[in-house]
N, C-alpha and C. Protein backbone atom coordinates (compact mmCIF):
# COMPACT_ATOMS: atom_id res chain seq x y z
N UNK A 1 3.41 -13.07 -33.69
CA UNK A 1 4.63 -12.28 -33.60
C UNK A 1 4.26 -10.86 -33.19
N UNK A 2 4.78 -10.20 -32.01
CA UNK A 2 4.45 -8.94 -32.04
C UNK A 2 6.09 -8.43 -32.30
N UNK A 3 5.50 -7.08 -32.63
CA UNK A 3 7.12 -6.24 -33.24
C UNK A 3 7.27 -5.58 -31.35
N UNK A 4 6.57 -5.31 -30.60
CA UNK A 4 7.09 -4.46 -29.72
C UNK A 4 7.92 -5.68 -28.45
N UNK A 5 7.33 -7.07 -28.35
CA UNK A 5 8.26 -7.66 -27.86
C UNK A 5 9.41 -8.12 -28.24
N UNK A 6 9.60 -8.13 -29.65
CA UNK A 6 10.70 -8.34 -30.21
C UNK A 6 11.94 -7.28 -29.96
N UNK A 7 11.57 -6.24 -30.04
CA UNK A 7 12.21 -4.54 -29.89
C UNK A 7 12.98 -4.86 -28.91
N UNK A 8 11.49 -5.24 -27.46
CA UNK A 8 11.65 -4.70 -26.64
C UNK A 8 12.84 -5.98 -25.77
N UNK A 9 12.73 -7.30 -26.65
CA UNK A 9 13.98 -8.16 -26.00
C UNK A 9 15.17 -7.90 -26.96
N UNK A 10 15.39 -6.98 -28.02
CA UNK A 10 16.71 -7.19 -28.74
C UNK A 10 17.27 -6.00 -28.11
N UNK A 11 16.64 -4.77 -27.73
CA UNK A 11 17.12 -3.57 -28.24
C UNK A 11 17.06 -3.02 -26.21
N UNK A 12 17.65 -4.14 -25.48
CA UNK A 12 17.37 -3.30 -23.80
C UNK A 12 18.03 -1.88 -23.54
N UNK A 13 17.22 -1.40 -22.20
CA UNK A 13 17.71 0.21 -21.96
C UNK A 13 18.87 0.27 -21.16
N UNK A 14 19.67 1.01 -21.72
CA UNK A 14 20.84 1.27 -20.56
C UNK A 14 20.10 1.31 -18.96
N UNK A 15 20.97 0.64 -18.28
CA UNK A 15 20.57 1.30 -17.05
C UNK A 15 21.87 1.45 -16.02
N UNK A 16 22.23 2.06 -15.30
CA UNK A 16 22.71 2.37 -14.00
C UNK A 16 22.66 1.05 -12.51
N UNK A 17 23.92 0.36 -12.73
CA UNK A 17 23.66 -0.92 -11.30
C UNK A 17 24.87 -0.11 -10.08
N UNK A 18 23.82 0.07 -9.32
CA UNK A 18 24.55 0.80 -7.66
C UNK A 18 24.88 -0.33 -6.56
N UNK A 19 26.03 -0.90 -6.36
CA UNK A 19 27.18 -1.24 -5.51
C UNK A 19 27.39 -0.40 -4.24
N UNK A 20 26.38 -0.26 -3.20
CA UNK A 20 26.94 0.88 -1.94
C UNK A 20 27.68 -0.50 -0.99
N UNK A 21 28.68 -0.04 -0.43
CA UNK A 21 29.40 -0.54 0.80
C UNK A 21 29.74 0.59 1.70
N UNK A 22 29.80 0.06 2.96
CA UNK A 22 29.98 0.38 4.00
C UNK A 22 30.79 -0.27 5.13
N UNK A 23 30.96 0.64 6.32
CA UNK A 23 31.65 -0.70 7.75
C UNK A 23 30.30 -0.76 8.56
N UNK A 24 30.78 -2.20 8.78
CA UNK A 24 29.92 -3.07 9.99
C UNK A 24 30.47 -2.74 11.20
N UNK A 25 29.67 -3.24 12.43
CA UNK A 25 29.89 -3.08 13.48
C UNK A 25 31.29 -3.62 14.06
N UNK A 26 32.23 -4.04 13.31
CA UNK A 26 33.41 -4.83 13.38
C UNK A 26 34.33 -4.04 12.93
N UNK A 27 34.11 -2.83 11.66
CA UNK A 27 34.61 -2.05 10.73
C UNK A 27 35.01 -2.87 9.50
N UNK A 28 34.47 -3.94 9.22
CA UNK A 28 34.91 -4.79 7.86
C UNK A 28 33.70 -3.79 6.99
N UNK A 29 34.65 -3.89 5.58
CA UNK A 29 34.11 -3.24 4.56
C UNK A 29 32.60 -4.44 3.98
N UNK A 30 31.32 -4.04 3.90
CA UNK A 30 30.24 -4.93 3.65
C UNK A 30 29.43 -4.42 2.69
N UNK A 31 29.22 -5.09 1.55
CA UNK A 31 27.64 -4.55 0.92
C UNK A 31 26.28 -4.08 1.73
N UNK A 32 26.14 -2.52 1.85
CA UNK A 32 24.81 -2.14 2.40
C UNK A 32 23.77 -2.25 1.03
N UNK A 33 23.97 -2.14 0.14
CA UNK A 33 22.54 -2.62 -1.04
C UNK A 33 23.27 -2.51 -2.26
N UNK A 34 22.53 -3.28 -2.80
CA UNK A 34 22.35 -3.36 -4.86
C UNK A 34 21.11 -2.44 -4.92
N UNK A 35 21.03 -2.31 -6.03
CA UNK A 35 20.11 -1.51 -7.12
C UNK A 35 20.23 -1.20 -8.51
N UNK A 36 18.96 -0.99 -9.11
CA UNK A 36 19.34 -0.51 -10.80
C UNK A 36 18.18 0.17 -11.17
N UNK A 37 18.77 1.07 -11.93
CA UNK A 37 17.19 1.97 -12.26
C UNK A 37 17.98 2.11 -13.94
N UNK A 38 16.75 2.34 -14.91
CA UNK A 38 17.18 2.49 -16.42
C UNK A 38 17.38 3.93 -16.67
N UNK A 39 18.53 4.29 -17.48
CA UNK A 39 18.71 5.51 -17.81
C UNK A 39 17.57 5.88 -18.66
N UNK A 40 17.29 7.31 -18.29
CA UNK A 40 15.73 8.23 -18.88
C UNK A 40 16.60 8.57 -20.21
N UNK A 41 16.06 8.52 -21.32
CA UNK A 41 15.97 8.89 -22.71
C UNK A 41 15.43 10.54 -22.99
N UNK A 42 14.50 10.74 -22.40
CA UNK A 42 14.20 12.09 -22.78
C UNK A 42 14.45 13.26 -21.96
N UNK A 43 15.39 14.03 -23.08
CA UNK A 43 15.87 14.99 -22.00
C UNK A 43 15.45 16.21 -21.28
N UNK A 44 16.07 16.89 -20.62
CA UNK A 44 15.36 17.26 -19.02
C UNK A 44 16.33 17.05 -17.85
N UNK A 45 15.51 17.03 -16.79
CA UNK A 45 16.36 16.19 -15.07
C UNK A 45 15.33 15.78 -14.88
N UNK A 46 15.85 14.08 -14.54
CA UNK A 46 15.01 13.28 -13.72
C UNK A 46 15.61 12.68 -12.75
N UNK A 47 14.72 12.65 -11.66
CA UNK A 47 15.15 12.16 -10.47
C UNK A 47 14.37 10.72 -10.30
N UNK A 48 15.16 10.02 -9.93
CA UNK A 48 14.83 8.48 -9.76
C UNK A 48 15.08 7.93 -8.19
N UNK A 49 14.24 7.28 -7.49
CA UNK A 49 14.26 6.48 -6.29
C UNK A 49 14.87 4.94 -6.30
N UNK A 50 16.13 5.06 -6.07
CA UNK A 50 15.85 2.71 -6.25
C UNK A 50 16.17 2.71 -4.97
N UNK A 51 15.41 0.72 -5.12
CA UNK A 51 14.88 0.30 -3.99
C UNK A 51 16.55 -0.28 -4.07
N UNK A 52 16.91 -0.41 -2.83
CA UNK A 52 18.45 -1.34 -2.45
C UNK A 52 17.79 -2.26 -1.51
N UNK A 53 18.31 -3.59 -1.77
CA UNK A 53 18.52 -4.48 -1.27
C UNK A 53 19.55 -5.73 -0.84
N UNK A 54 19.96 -6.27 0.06
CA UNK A 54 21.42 -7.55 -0.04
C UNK A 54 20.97 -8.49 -0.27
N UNK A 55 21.61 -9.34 -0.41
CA UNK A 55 21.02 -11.24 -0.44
C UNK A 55 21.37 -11.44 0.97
N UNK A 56 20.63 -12.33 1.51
CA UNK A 56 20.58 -12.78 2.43
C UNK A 56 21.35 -14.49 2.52
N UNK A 57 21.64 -14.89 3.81
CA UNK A 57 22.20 -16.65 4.14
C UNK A 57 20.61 -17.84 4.02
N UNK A 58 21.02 -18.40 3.41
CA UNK A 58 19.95 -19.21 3.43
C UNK A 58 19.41 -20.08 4.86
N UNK A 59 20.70 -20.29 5.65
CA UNK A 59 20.65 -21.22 6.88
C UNK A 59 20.62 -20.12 7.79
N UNK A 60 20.58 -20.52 9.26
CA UNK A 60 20.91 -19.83 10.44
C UNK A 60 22.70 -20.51 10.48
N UNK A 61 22.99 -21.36 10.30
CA UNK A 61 24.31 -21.72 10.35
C UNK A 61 25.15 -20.43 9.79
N UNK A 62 24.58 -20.00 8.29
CA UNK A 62 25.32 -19.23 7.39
C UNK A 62 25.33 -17.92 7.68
N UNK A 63 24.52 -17.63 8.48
CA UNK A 63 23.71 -16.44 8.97
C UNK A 63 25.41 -16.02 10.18
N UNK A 64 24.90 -17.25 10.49
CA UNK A 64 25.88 -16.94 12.39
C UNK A 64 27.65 -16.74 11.95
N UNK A 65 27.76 -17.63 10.95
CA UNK A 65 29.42 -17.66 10.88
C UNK A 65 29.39 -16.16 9.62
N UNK A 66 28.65 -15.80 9.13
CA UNK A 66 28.79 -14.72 8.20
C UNK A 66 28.89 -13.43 9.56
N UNK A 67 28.27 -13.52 10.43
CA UNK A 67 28.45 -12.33 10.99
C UNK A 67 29.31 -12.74 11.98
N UNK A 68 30.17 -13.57 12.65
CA UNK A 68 31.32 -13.87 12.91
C UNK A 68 32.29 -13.34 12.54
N UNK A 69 32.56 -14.03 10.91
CA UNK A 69 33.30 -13.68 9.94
C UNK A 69 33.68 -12.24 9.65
N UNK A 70 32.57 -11.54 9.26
CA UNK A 70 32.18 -10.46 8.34
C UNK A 70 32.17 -10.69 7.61
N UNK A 71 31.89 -11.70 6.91
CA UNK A 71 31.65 -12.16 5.48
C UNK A 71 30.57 -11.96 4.83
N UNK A 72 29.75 -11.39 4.19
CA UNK A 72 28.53 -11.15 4.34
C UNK A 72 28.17 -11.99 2.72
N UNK A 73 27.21 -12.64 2.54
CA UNK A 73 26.62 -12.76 0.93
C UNK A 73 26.63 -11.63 0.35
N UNK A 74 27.56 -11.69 -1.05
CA UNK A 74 27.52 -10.99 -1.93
C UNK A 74 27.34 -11.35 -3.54
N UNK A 75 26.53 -10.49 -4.34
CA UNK A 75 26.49 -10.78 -5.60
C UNK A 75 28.04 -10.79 -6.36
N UNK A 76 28.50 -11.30 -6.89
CA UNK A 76 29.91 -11.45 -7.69
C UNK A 76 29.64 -11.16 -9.05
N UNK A 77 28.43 -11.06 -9.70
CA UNK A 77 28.17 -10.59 -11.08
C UNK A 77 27.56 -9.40 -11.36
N UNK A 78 27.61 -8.12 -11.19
CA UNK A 78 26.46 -6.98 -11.80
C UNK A 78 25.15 -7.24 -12.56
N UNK A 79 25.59 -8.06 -13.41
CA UNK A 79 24.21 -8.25 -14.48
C UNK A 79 22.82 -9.39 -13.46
N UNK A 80 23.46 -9.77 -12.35
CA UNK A 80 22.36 -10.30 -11.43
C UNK A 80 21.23 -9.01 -10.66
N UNK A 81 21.99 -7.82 -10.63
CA UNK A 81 21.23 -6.92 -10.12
C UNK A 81 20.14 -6.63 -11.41
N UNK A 82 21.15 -6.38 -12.50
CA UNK A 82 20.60 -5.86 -13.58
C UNK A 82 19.11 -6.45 -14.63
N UNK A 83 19.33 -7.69 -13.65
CA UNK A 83 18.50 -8.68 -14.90
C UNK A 83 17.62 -8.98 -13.96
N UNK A 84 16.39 -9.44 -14.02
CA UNK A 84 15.69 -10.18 -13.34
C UNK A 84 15.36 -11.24 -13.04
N UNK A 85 16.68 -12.16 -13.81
CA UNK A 85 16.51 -13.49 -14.20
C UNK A 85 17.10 -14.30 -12.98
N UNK A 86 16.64 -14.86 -12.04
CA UNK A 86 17.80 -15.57 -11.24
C UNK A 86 17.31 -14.98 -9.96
N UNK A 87 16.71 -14.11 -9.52
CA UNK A 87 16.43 -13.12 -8.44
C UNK A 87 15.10 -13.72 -7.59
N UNK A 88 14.38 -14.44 -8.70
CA UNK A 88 13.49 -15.11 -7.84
C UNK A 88 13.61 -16.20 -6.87
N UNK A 89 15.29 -16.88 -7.18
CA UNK A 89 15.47 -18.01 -6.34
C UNK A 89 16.65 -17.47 -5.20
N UNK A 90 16.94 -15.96 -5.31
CA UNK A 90 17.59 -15.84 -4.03
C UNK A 90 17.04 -14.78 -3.12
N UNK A 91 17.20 -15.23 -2.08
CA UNK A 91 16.63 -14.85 -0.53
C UNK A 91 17.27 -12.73 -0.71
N UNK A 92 16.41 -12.11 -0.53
CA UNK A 92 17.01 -10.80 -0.67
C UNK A 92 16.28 -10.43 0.94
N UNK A 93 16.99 -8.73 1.31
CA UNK A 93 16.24 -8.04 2.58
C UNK A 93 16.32 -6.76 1.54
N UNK A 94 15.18 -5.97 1.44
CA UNK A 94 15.14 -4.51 1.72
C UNK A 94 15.80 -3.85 2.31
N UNK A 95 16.70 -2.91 1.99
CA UNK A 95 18.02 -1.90 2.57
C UNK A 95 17.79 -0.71 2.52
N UNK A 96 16.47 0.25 1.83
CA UNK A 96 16.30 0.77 1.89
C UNK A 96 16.27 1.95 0.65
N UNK A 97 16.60 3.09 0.50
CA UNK A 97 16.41 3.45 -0.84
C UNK A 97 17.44 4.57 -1.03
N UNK A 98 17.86 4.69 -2.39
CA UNK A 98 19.07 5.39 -3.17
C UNK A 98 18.19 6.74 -4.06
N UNK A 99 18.17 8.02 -3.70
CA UNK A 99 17.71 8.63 -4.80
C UNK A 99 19.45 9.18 -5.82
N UNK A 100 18.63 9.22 -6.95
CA UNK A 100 19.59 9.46 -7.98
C UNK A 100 18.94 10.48 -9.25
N UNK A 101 19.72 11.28 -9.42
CA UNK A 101 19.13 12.91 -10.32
C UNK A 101 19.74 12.83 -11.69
N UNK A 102 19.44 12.36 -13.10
CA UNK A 102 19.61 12.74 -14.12
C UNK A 102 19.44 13.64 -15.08
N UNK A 103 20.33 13.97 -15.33
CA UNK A 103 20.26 15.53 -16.19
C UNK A 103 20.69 14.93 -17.52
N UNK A 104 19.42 14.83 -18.77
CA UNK A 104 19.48 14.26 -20.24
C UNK A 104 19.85 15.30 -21.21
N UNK A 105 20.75 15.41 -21.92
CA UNK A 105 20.38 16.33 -23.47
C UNK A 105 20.07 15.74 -24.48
């Protein structure tokens, strides 16, 4: 039994999940990235980098009628960004990166 994995699965850190959208080349409204970074505890300003990324179509079929469409794959749950559980079985792209500035008391 350790006490710090126990802590550290009962007691998780707040964190911050970022939702950016944008228009496509069509002007349909589209997810440009997810992200999540954990809120800093000790206070100060901290500035944080997250990585954004989308899910991607698994097929070229899904691929072609999504950008037809403008339909693009989207996450429908927050806590998929948030968690890491589930992320290994879907197809993501790198979108690039979000800085974000916290100011703690």
């Amino acid at each position: 039994f350790s006490p710090w994995l126990s802590r550290r699965s009962t007691n998780p850190r707040p964190q911050i999940v970022l939702s950016v959208y944008g228009p496509d080349f069509f002007g349909h409204d589209v997810v440009r990235g997810y992200g999540a970074v954990h809120v800093p505890f000790v206070p100060g300003r901290h500035k944080r980098t997250i990585a954004m990324f989308v899910p991607e179509s698994t097929s070229r079929l899904q691929q072609l009628t999504s950008w037809f469409t403008g339909r693009r794959p989207e996450f429908t749950d927050p806590r998929v960004v948030a968690q890491g559980e589930g992320r290994a079985v879907t197809r993501v792209r790198s979108q690039g990166f979000v800085t974000i500035s916290f100011n703690v008391m």
